[in-house]
PDB file of N, CA and C in Angstrom:
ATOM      1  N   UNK A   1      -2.378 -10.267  35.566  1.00  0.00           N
ATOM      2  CA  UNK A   1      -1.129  -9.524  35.566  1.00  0.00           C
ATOM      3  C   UNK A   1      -0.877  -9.003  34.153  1.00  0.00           C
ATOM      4  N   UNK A   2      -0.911  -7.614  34.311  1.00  0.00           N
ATOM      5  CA  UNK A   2      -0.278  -7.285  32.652  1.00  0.00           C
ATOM      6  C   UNK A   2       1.246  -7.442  32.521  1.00  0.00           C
ATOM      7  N   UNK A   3       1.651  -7.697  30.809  1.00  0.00           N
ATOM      8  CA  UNK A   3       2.720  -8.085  30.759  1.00  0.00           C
ATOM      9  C   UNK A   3       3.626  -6.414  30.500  1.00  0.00           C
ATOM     10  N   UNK A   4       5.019  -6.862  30.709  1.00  0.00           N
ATOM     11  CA  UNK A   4       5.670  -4.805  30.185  1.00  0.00           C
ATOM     12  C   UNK A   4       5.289  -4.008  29.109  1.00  0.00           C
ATOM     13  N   UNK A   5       4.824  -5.307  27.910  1.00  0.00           N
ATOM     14  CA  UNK A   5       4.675  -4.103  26.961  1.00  0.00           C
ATOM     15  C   UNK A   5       3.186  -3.881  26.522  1.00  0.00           C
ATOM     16  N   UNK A   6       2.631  -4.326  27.157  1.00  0.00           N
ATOM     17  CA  UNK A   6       1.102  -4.124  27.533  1.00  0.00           C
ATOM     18  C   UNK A   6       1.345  -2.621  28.058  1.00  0.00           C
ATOM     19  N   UNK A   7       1.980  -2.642  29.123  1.00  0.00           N
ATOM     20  CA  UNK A   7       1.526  -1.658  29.726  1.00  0.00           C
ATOM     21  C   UNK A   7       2.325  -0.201  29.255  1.00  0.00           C
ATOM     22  N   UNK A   8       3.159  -0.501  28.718  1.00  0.00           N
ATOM     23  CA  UNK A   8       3.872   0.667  27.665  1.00  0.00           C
ATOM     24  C   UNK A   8       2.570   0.997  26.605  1.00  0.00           C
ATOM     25  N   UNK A   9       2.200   0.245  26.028  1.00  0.00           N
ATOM     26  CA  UNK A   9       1.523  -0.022  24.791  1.00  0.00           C
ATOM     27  C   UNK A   9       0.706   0.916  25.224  1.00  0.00           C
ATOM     28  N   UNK A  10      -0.420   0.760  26.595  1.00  0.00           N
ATOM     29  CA  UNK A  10      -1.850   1.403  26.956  1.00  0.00           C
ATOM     30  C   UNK A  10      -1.141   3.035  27.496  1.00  0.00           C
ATOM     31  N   UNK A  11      -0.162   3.125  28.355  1.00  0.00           N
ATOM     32  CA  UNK A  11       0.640   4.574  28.181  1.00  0.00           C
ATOM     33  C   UNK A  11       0.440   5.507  26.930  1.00  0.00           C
ATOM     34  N   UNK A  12       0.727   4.452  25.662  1.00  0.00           N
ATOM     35  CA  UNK A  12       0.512   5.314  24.431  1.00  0.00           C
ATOM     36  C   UNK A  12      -1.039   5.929  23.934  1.00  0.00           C
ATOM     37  N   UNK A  13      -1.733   5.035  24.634  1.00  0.00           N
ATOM     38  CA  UNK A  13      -3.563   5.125  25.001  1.00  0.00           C
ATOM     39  C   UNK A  13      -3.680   6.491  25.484  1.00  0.00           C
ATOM     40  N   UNK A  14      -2.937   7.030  26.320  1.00  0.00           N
ATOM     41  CA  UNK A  14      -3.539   7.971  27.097  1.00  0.00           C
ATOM     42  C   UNK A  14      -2.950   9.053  26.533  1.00  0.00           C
ATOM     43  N   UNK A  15      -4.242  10.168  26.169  1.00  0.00           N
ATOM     44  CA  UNK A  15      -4.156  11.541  25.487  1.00  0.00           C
ATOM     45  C   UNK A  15      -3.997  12.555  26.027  1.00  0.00           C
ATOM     46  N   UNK A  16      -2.646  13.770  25.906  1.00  0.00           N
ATOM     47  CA  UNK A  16      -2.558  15.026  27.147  1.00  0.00           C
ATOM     48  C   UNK A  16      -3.129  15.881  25.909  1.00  0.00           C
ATOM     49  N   UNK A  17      -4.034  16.425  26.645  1.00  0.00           N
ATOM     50  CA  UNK A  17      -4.315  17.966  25.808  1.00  0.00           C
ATOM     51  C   UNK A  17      -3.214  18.898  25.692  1.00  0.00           C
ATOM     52  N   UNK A  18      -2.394  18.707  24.568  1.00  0.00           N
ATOM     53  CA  UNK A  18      -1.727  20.041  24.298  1.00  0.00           C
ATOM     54  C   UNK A  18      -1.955  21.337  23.711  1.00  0.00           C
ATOM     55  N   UNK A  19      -1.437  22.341  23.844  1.00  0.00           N
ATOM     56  CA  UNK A  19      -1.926  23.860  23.023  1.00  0.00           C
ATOM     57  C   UNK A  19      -0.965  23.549  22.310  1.00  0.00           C
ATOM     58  N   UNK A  20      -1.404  24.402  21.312  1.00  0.00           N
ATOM     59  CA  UNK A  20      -0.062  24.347  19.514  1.00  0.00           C
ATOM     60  C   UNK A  20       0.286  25.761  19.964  1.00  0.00           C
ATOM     61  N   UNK A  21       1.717  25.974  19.894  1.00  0.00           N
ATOM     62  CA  UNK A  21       2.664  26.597  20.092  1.00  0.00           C
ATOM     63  C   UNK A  21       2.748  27.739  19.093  1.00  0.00           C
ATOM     64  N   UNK A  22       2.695  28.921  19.000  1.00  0.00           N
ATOM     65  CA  UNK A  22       2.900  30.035  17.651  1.00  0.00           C
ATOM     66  C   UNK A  22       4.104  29.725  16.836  1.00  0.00           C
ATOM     67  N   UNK A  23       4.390  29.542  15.834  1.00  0.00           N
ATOM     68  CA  UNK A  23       5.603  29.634  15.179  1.00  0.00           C
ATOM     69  C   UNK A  23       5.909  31.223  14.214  1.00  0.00           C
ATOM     70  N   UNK A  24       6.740  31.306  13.730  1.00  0.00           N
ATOM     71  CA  UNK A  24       7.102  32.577  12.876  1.00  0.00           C
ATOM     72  C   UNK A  24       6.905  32.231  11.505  1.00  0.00           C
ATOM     73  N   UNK A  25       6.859  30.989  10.793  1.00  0.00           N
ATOM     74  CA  UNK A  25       6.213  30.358   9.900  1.00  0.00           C
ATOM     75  C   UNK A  25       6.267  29.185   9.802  1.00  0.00           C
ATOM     76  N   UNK A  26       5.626  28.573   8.446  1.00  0.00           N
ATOM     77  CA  UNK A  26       5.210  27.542   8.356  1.00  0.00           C
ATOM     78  C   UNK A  26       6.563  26.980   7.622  1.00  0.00           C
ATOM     79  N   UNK A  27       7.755  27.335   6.741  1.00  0.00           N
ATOM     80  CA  UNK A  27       8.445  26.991   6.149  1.00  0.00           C
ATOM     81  C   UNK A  27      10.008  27.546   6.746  1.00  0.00           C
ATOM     82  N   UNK A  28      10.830  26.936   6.056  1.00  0.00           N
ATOM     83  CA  UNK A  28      12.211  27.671   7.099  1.00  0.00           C
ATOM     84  C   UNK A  28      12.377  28.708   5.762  1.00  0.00           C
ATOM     85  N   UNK A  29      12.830  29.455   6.089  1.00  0.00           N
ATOM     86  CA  UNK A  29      13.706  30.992   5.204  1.00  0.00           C
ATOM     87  C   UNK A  29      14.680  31.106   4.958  1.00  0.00           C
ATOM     88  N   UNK A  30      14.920  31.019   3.403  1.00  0.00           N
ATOM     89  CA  UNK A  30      16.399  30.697   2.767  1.00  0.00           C
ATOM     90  C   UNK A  30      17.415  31.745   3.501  1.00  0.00           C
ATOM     91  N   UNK A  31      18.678  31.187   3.368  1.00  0.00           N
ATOM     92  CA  UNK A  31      19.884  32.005   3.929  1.00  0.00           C
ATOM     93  C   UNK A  31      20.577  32.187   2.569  1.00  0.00           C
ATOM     94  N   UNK A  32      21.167  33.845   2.319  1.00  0.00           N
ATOM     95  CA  UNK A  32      21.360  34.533   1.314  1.00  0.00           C
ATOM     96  C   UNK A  32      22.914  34.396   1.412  1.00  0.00           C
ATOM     97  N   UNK A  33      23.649  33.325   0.474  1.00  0.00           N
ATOM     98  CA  UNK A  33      25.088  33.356   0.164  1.00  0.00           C
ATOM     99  C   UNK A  33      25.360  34.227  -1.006  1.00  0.00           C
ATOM    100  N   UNK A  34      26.435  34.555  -0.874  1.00  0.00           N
ATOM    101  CA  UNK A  34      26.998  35.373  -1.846  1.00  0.00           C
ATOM    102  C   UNK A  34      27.616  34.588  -3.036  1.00  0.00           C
ATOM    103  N   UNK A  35      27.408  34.586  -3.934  1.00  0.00           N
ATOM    104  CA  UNK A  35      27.941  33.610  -5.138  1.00  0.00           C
ATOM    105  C   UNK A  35      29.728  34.074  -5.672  1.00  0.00           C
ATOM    106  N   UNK A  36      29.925  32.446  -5.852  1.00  0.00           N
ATOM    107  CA  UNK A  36      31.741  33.193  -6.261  1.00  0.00           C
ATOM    108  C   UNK A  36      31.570  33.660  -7.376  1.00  0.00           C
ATOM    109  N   UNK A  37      32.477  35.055  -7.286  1.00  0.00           N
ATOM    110  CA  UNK A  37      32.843  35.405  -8.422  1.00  0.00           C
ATOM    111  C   UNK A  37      33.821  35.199  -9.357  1.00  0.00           C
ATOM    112  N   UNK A  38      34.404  33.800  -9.448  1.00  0.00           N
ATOM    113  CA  UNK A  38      34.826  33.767 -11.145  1.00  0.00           C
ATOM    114  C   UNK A  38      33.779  32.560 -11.180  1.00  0.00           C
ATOM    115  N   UNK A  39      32.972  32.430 -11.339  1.00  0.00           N
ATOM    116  CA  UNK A  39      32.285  31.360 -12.139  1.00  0.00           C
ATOM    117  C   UNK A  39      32.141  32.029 -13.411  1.00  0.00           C
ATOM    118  N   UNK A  40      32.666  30.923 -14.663  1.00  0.00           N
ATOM    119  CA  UNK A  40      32.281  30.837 -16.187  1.00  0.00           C
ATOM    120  C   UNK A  40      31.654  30.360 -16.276  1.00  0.00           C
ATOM    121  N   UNK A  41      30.493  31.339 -17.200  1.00  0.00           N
ATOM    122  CA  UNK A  41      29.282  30.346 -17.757  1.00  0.00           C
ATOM    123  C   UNK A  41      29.686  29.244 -18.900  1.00  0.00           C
ATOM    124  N   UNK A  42      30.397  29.561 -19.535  1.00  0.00           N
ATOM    125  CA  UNK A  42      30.395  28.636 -20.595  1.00  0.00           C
ATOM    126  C   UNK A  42      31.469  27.188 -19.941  1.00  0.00           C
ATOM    127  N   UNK A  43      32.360  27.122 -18.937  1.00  0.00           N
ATOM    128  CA  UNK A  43      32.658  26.290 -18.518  1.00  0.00           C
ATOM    129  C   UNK A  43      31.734  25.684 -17.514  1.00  0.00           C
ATOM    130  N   UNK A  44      30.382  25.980 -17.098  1.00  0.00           N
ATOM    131  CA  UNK A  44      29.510  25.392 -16.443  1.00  0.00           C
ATOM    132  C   UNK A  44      28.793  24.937 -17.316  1.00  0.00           C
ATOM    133  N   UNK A  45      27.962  25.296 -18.915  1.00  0.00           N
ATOM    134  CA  UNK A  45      27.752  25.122 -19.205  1.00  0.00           C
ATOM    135  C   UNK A  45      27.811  23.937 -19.997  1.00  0.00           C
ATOM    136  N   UNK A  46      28.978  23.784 -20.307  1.00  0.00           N
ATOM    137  CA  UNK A  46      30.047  22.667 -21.546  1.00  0.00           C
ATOM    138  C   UNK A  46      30.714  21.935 -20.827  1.00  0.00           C
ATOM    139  N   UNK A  47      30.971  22.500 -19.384  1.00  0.00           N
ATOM    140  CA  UNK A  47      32.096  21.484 -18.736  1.00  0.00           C
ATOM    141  C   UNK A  47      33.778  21.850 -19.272  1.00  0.00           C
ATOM    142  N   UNK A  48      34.260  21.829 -18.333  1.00  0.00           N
ATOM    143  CA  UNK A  48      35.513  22.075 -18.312  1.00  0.00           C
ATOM    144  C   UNK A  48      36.744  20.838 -19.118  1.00  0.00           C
ATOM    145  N   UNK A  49      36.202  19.423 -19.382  1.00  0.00           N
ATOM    146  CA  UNK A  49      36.860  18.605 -19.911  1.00  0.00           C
ATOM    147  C   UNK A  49      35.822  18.150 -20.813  1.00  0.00           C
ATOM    148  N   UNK A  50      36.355  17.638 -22.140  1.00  0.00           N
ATOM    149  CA  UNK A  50      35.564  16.961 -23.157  1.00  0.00           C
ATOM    150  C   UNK A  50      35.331  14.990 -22.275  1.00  0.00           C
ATOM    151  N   UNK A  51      33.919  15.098 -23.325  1.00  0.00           N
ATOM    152  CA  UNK A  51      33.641  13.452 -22.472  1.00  0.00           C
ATOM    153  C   UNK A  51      34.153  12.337 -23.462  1.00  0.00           C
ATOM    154  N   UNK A  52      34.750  11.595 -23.029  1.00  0.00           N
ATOM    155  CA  UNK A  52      35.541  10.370 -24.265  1.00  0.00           C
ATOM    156  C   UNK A  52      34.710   9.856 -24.835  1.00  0.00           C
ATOM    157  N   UNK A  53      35.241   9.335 -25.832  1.00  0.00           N
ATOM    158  CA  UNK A  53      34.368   9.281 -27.220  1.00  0.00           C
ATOM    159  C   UNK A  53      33.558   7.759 -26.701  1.00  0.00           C
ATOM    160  N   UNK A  54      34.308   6.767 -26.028  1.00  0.00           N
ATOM    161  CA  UNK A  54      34.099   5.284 -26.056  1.00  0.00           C
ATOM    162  C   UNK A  54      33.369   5.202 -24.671  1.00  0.00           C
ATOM    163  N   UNK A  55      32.380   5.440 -24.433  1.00  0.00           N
ATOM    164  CA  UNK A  55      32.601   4.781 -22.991  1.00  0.00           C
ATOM    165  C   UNK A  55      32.437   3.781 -22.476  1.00  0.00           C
ATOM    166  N   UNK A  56      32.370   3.590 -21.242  1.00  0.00           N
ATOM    167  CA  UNK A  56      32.143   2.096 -20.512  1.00  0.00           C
ATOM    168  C   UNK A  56      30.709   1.514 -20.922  1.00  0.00           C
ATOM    169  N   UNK A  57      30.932   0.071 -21.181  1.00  0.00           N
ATOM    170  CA  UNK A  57      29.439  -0.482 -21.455  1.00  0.00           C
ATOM    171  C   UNK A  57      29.014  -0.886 -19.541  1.00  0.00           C
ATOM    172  N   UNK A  58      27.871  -0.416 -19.971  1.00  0.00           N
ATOM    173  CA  UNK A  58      26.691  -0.704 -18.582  1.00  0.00           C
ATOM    174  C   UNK A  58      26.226  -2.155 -19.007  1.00  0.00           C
ATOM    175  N   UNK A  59      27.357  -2.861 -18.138  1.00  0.00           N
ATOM    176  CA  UNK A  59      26.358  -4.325 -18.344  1.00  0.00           C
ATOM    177  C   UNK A  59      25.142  -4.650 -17.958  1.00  0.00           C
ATOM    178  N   UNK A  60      24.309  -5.335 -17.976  1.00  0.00           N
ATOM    179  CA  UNK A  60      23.126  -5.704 -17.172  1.00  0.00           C
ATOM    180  C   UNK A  60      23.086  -6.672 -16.594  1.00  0.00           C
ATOM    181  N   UNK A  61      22.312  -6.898 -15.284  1.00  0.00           N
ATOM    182  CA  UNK A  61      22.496  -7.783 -14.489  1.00  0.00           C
ATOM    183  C   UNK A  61      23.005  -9.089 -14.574  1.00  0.00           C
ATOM    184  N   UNK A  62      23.699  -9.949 -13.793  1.00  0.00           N
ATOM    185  CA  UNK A  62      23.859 -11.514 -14.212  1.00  0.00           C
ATOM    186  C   UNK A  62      22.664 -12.350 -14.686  1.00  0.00           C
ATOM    187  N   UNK A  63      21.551 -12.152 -13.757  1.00  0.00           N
ATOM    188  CA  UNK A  63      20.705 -12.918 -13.996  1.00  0.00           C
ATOM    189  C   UNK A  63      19.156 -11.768 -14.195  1.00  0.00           C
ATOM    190  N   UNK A  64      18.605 -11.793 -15.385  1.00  0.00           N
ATOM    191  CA  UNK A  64      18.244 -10.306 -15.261  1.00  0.00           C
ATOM    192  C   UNK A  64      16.280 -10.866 -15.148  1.00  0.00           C
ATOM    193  N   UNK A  65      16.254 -11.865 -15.096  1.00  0.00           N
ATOM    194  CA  UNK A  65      14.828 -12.618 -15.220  1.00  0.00           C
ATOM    195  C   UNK A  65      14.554 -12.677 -13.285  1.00  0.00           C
ATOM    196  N   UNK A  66      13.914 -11.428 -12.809  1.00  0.00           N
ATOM    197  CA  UNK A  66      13.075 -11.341 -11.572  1.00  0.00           C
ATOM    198  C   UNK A  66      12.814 -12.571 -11.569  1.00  0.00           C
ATOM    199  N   UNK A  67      11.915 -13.546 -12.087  1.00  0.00           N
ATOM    200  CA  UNK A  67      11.227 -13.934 -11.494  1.00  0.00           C
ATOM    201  C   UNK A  67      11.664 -15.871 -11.187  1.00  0.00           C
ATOM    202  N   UNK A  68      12.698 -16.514 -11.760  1.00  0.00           N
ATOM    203  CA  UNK A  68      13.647 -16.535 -11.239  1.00  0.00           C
ATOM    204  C   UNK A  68      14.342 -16.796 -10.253  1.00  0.00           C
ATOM    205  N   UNK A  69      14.400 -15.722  -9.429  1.00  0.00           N
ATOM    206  CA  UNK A  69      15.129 -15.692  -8.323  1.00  0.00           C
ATOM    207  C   UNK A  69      13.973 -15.702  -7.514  1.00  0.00           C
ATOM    208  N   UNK A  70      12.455 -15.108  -7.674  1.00  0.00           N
ATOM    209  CA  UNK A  70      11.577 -15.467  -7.024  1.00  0.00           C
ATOM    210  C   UNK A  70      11.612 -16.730  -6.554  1.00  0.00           C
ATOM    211  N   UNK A  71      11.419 -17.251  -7.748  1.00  0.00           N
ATOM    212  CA  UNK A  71      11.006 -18.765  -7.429  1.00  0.00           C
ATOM    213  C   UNK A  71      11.891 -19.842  -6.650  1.00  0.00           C
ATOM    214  N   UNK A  72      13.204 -19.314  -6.303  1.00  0.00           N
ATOM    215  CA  UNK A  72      14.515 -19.548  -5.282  1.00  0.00           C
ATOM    216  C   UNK A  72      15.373 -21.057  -5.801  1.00  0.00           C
ATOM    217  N   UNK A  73      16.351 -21.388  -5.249  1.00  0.00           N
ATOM    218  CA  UNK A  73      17.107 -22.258  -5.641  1.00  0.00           C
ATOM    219  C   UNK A  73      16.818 -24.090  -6.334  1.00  0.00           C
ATOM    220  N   UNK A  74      15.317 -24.148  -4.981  1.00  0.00           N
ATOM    221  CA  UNK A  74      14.780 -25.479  -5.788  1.00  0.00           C
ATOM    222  C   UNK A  74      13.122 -25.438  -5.058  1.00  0.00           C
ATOM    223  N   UNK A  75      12.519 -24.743  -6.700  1.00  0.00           N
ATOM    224  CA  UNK A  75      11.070 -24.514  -6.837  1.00  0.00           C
ATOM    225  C   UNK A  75      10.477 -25.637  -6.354  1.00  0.00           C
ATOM    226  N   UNK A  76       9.174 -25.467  -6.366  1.00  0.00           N
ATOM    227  CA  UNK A  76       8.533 -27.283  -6.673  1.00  0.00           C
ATOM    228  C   UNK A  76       8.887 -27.821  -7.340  1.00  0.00           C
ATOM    229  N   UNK A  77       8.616 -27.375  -9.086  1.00  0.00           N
ATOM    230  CA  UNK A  77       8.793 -27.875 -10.205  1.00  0.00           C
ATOM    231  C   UNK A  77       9.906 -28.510 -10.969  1.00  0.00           C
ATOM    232  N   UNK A  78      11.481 -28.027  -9.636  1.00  0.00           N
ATOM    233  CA  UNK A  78      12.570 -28.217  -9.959  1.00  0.00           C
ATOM    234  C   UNK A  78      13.151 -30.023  -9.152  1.00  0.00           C
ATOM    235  N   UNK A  79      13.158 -30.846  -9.720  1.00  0.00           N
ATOM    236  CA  UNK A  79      13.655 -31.914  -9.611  1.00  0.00           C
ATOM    237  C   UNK A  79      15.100 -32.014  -9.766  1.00  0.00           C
ATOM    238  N   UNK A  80      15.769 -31.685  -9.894  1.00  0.00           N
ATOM    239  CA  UNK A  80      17.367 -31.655  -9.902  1.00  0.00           C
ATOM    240  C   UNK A  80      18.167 -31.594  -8.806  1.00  0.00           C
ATOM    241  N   UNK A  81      19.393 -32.315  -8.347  1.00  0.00           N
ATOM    242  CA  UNK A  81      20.014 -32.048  -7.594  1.00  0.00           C
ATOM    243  C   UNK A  81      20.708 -30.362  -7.522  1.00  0.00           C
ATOM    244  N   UNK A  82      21.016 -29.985  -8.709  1.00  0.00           N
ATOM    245  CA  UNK A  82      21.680 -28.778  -8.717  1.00  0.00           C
ATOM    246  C   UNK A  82      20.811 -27.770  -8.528  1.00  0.00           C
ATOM    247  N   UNK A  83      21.102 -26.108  -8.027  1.00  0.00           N
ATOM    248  CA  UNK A  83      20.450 -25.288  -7.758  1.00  0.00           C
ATOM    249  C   UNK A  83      19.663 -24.566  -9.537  1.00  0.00           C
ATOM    250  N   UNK A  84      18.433 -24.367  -9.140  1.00  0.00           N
ATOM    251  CA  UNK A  84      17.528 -23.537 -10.445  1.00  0.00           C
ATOM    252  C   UNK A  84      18.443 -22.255 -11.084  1.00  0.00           C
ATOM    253  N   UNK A  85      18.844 -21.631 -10.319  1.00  0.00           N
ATOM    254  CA  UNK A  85      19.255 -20.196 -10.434  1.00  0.00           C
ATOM    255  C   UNK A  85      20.426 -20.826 -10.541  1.00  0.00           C
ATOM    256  N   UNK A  86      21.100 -21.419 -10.603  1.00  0.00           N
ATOM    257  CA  UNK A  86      22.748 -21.829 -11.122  1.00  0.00           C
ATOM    258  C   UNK A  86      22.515 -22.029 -12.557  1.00  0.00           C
ATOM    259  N   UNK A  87      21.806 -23.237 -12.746  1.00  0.00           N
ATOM    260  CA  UNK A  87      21.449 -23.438 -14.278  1.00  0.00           C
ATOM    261  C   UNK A  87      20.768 -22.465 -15.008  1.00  0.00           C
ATOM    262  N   UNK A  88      20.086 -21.565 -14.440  1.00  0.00           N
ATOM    263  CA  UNK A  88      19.111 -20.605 -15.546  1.00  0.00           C
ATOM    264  C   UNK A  88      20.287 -19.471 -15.428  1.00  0.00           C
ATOM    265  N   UNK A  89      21.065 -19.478 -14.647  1.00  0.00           N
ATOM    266  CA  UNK A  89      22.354 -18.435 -14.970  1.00  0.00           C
ATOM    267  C   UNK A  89      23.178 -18.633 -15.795  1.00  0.00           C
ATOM    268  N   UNK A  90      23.326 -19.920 -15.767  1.00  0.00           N
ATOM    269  CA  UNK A  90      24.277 -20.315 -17.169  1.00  0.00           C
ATOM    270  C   UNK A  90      23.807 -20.056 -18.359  1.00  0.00           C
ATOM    271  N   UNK A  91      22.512 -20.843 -18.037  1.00  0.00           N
ATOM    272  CA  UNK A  91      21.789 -20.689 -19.481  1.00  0.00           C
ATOM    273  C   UNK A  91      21.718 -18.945 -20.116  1.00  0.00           C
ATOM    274  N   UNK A  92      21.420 -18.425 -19.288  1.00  0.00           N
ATOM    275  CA  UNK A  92      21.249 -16.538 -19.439  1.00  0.00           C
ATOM    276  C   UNK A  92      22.844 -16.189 -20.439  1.00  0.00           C
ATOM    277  N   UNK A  93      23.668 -17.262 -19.439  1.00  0.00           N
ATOM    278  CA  UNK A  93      25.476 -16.660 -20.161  1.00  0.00           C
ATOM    279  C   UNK A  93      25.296 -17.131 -21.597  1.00  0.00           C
ATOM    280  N   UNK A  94      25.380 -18.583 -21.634  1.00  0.00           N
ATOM    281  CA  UNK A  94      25.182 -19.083 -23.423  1.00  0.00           C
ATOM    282  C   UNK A  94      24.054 -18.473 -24.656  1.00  0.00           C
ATOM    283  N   UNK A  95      23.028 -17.926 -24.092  1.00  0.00           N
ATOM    284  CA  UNK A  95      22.419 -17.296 -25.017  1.00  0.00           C
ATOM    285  C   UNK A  95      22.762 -15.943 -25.155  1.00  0.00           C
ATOM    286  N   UNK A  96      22.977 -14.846 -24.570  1.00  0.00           N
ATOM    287  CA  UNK A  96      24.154 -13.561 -24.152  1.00  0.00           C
ATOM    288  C   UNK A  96      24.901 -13.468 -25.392  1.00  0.00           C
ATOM    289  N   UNK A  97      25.887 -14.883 -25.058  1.00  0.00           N
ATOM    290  CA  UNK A  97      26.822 -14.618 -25.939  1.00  0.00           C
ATOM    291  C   UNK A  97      27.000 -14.823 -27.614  1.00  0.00           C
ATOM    292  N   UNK A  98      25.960 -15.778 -27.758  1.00  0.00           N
ATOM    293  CA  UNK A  98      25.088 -15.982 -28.766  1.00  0.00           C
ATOM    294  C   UNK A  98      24.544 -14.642 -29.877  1.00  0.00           C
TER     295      UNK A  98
END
């Protein structure tokens, strides 16, 4: 007895000869908008508002050591009741701030 998706599966087995169909091309053909007319170049250029002097710092990750989190909460090597990645997160904070 074959099972259902056996027999879906061997369906996909079987090849219909199709003809390829003519197309009008191989790529689609841009459509021609009309551009607004007040665009300023120099406000596209420069931007319409100045950018602040200070900006936001891009922190980096909490824990930024991949490998790490590879190795998951309690490695082999980790004998401790507490989780690996708890302590090597801390540790990441105290040297940081250091």
């Amino acid at each position: 007895m074959k099972s259902p998706l056996g027999q879906i599966l061997s369906q996909g087995l079987i090849t219909e000869n199709l003809t390829p169909e003519p197309v009008e091309s191989y790529y689609t053909k841009p459509i021609l908008v009309t551009a607004n007319s007040n665009i300023n170049q120099k406000e596209f250029w420069q931007g319409d508002k100045r950018i602040p002097e200070h900006l936001p710092d891009n922190s980096p990750n909490t824990i930024p050591a991949i490998v790490v989190k590879k190795a998951g909460d309690y490695p082999q090597f980790w004998h401790q009741d507490t989780s690996f990645i708890e302590v090597m997160s801390d540790f990441y904070a105290r040297i940081r701030k250091n």
